[in-house]
N, C-alpha and C. Protein backbone atom coordinates (compact mmCIF):
# COMPACT_ATOMS: atom_id res chain seq x y z
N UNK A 1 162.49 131.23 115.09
CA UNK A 1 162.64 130.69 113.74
C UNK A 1 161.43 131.10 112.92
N UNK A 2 161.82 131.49 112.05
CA UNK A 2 160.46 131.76 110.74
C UNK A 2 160.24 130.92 110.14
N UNK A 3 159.20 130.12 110.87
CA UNK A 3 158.46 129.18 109.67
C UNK A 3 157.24 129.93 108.58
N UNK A 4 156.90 130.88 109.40
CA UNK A 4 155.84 131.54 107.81
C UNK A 4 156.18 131.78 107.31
N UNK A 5 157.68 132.78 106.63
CA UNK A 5 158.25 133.08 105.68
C UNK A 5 158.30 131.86 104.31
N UNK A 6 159.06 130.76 104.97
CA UNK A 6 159.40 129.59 103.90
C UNK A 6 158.23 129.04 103.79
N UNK A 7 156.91 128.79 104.25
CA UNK A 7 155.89 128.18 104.20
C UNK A 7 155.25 128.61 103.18
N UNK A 8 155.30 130.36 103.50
CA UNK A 8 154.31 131.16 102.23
C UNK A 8 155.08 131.16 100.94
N UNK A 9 156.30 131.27 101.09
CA UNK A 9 157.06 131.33 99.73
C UNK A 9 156.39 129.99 98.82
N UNK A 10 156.77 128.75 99.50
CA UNK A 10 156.52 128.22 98.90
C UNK A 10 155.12 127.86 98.61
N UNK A 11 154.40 128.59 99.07
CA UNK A 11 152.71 128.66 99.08
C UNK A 11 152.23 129.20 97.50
N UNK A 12 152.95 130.03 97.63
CA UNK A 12 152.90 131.22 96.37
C UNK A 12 153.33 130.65 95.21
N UNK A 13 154.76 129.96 95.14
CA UNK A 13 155.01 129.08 94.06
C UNK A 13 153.98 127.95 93.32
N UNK A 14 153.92 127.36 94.30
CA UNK A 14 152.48 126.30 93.68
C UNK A 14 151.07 127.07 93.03
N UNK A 15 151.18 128.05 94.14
CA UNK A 15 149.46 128.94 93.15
C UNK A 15 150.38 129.52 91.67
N UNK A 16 150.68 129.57 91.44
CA UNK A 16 151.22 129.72 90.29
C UNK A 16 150.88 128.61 89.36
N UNK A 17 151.14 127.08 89.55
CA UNK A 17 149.98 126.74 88.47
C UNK A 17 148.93 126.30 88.96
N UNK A 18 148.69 126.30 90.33
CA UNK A 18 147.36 125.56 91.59
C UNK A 18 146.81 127.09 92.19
N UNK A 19 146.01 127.92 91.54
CA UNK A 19 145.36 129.07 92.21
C UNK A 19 145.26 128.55 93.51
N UNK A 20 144.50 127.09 93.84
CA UNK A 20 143.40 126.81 94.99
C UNK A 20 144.79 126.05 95.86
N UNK A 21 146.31 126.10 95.28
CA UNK A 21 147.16 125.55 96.72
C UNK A 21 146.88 125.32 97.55
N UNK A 22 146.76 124.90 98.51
CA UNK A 22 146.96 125.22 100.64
C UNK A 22 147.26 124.14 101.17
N UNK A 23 148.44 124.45 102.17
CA UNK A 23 148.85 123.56 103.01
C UNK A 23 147.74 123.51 104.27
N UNK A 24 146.43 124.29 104.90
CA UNK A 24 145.39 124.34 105.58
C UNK A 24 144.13 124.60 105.60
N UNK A 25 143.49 123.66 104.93
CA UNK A 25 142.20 124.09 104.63
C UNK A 25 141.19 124.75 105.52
N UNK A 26 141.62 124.83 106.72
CA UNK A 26 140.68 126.19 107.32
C UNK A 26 141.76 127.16 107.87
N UNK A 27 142.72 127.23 107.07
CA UNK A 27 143.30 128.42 107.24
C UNK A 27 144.45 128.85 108.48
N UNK A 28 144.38 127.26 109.06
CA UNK A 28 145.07 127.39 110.66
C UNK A 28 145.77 126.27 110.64
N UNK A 29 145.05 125.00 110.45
CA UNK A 29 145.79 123.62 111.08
C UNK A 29 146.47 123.41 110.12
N UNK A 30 148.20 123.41 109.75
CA UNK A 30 148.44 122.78 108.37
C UNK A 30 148.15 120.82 108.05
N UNK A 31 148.54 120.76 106.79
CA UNK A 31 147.99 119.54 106.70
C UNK A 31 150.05 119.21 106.95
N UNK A 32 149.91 117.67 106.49
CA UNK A 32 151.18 117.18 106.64
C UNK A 32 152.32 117.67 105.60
N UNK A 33 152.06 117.99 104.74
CA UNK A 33 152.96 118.79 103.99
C UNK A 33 153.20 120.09 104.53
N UNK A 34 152.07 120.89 105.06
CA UNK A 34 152.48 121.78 105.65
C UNK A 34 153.28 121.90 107.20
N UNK A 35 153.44 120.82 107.84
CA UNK A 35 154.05 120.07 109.03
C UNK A 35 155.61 120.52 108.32
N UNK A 36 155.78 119.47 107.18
CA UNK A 36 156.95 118.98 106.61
C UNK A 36 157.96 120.30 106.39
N UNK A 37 156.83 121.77 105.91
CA UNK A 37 157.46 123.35 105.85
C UNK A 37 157.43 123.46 106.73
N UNK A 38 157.17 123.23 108.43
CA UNK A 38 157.86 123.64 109.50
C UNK A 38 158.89 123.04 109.89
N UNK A 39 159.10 121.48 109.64
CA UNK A 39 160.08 121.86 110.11
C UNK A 39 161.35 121.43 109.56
N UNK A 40 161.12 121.50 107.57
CA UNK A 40 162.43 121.87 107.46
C UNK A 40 163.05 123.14 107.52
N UNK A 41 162.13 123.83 108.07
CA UNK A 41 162.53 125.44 108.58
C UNK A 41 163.07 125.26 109.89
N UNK A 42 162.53 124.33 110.85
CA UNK A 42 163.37 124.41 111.89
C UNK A 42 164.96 123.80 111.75
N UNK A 43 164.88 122.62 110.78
CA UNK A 43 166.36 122.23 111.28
C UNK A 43 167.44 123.06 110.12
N UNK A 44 166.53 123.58 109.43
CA UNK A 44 167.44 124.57 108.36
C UNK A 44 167.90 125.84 109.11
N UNK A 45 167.29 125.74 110.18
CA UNK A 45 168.07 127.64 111.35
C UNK A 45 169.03 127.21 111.78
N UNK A 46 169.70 128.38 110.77
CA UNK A 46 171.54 128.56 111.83
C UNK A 46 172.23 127.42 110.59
N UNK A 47 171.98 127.27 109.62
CA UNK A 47 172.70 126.71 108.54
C UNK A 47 172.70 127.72 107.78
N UNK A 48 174.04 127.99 107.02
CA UNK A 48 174.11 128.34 106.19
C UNK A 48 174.47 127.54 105.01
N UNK A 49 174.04 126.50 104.56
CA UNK A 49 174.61 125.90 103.51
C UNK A 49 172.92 125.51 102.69
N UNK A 50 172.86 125.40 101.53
CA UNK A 50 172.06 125.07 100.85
C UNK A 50 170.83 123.88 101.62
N UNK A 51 169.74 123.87 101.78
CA UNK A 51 168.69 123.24 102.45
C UNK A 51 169.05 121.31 101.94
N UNK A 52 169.82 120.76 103.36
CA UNK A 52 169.96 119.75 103.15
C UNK A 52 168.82 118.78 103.01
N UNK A 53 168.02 118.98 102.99
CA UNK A 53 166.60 118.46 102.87
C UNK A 53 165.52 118.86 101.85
N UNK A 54 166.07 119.18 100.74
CA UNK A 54 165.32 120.20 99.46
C UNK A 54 165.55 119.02 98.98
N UNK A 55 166.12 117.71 98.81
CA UNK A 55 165.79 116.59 97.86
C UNK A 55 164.94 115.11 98.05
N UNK A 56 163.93 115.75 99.50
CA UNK A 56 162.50 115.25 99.79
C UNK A 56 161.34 116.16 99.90
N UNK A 57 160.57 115.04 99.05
CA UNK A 57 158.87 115.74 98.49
C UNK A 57 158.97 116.02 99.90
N UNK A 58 158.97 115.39 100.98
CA UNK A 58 157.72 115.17 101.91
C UNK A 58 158.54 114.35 103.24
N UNK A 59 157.82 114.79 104.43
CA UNK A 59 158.58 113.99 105.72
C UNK A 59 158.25 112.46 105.29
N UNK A 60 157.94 111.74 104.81
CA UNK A 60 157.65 110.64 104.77
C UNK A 60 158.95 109.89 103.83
N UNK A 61 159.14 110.80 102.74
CA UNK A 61 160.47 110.56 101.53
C UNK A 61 161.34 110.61 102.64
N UNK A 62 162.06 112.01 103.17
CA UNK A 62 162.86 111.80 104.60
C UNK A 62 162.41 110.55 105.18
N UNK A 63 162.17 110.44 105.94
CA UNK A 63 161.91 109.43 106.72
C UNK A 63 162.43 108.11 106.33
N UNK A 64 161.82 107.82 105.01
CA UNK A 64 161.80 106.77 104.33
C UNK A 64 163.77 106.57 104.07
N UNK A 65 164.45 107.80 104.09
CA UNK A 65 165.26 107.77 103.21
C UNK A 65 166.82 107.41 104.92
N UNK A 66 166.02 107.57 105.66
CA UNK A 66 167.30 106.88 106.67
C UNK A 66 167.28 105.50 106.92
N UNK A 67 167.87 104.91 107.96
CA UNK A 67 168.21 103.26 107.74
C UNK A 67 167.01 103.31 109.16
N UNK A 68 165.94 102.23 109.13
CA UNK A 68 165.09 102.18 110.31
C UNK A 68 164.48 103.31 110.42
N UNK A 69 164.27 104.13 109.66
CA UNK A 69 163.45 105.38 109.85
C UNK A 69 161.88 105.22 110.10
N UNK A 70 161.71 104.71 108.88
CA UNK A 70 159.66 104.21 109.78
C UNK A 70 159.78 103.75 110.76
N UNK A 71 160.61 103.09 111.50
CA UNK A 71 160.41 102.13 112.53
C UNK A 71 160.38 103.16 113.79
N UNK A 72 161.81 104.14 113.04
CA UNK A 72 161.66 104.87 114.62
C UNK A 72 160.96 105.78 114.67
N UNK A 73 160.29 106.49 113.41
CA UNK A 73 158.83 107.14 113.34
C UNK A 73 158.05 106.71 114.30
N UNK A 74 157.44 105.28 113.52
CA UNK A 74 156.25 104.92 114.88
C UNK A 74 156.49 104.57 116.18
N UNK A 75 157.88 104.57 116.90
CA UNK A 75 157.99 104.31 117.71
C UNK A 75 157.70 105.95 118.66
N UNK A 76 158.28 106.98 118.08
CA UNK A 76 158.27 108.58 118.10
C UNK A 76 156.64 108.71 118.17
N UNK A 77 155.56 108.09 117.28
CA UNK A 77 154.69 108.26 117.47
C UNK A 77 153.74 107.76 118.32
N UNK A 78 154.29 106.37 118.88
CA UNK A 78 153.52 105.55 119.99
C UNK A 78 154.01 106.66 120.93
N UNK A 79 155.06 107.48 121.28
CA UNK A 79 155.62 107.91 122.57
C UNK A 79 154.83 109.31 122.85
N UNK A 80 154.54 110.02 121.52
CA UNK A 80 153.41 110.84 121.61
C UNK A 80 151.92 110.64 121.95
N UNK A 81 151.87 109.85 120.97
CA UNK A 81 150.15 109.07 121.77
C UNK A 81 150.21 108.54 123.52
N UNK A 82 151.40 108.31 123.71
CA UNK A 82 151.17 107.94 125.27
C UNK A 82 151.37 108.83 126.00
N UNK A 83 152.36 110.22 125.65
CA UNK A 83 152.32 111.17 126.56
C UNK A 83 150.91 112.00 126.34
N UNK A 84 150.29 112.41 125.06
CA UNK A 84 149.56 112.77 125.07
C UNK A 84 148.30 112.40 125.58
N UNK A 85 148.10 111.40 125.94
CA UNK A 85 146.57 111.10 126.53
C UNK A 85 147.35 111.30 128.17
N UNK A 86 148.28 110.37 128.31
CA UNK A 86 148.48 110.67 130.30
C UNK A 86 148.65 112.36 130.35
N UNK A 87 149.29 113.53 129.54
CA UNK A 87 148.93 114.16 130.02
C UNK A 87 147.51 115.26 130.10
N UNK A 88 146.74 115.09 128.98
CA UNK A 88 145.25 114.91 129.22
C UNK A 88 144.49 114.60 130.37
N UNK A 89 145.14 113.63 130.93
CA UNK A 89 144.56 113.05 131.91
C UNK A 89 144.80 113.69 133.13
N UNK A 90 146.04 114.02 133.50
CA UNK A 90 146.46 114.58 134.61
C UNK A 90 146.09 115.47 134.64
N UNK A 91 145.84 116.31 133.58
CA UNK A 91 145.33 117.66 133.70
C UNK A 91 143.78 118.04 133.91
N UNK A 92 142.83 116.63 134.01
CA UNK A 92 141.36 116.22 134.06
C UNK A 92 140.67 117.00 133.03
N UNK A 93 140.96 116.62 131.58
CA UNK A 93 140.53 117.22 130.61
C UNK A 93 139.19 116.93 130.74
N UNK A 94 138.05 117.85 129.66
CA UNK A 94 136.77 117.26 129.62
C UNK A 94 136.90 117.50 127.81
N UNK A 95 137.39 116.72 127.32
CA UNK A 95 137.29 116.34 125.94
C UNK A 95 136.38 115.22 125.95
N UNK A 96 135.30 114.56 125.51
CA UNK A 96 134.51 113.91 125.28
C UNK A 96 134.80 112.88 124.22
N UNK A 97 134.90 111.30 124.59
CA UNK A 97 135.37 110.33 123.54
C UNK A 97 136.72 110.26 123.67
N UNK A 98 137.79 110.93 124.24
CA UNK A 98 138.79 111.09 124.84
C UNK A 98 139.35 109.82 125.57
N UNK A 99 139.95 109.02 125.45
CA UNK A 99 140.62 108.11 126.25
C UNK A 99 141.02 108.28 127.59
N UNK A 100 141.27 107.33 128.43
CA UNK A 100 141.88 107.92 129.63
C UNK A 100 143.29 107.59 129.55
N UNK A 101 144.24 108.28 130.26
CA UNK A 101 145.95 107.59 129.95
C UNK A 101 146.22 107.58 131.22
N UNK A 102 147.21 106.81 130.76
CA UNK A 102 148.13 105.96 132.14
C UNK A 102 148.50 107.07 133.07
N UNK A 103 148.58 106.92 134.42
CA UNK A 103 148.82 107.88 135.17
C UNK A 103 149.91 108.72 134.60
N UNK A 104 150.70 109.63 135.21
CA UNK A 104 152.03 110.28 134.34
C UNK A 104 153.15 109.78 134.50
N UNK A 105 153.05 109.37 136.06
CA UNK A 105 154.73 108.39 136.35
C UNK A 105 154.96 107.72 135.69
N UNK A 106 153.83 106.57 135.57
CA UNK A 106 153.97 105.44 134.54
C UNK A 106 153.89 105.30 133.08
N UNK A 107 153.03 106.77 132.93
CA UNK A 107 153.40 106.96 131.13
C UNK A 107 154.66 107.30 131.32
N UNK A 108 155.57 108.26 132.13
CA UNK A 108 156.77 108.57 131.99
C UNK A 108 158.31 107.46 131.89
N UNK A 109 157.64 106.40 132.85
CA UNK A 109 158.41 105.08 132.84
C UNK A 109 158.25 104.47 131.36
N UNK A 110 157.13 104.19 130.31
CA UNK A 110 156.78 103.62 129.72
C UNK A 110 157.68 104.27 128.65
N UNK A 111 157.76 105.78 128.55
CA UNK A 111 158.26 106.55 127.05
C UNK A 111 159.93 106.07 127.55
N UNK A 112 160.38 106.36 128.52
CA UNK A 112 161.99 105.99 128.83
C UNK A 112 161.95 105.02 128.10
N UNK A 113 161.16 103.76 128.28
CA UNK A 113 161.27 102.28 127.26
C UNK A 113 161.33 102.54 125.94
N UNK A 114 160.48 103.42 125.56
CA UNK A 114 160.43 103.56 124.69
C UNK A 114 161.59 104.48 123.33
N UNK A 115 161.96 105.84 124.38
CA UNK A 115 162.70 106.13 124.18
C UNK A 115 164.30 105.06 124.08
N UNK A 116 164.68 104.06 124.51
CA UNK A 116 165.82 103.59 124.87
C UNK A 116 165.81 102.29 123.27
N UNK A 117 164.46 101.89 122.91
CA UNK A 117 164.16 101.58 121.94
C UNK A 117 164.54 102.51 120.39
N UNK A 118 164.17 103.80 120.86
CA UNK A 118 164.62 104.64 119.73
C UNK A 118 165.96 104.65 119.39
């Protein structure tokens, strides 16, 4: 899927009246708007119909705009924060200030909950 294509397009549009645009201020990590151009590029592949999602600013407008949508956001996001530190852990990261996470079985038991919640 080409997410740089639609990212830069619309990169280019805004410098048009914002010279200083950017979805990444060092040039790599996008910020959350620039998140939001990946991936309505992902669920826009393999549609051919006009970008069902061109009538939100922002993942957050989406979000906002289904029934329980924040809710199951942060629930999507507790399930990341928990896989992401157990698997940190398993892998004996040396990130510094780094949390430790739940072993993996039991983060894995924990996201099923979580997931079944979603």
């Amino acid at each position: 899927v080409d997410v740089h294509g639609p990212m830069k397009a619309f990169i280019l549009e805004r410098r048009k009246t914002d010279p200083e645009f950017t979805v990444a201020k060092d040039g790599v990590h996008p910020n959350n708007l620039g998140h939001w151009l990946i991936a309505k590029a992902l669920m826009n592949e393999g549609h051919e119909h006009p970008d069902p999602f061109a009538k939100y600013a922002d993942g957050e407008a989406a979000v906002a705009a289904y029934p329980h949508g924040t809710e199951v956001l942060k629930l999507v996001e507790q399930r990341l924060a928990l896989m992401h530190d157990a698997y940190l852990t398993a892998t004996k990261h040396q990130r510094p200030g780094v949390k430790a996470g739940l072993p993996l079985p039991d983060a894995k038991l924990k996201a099923k909950e979580i997931d079944a919640q979603i």
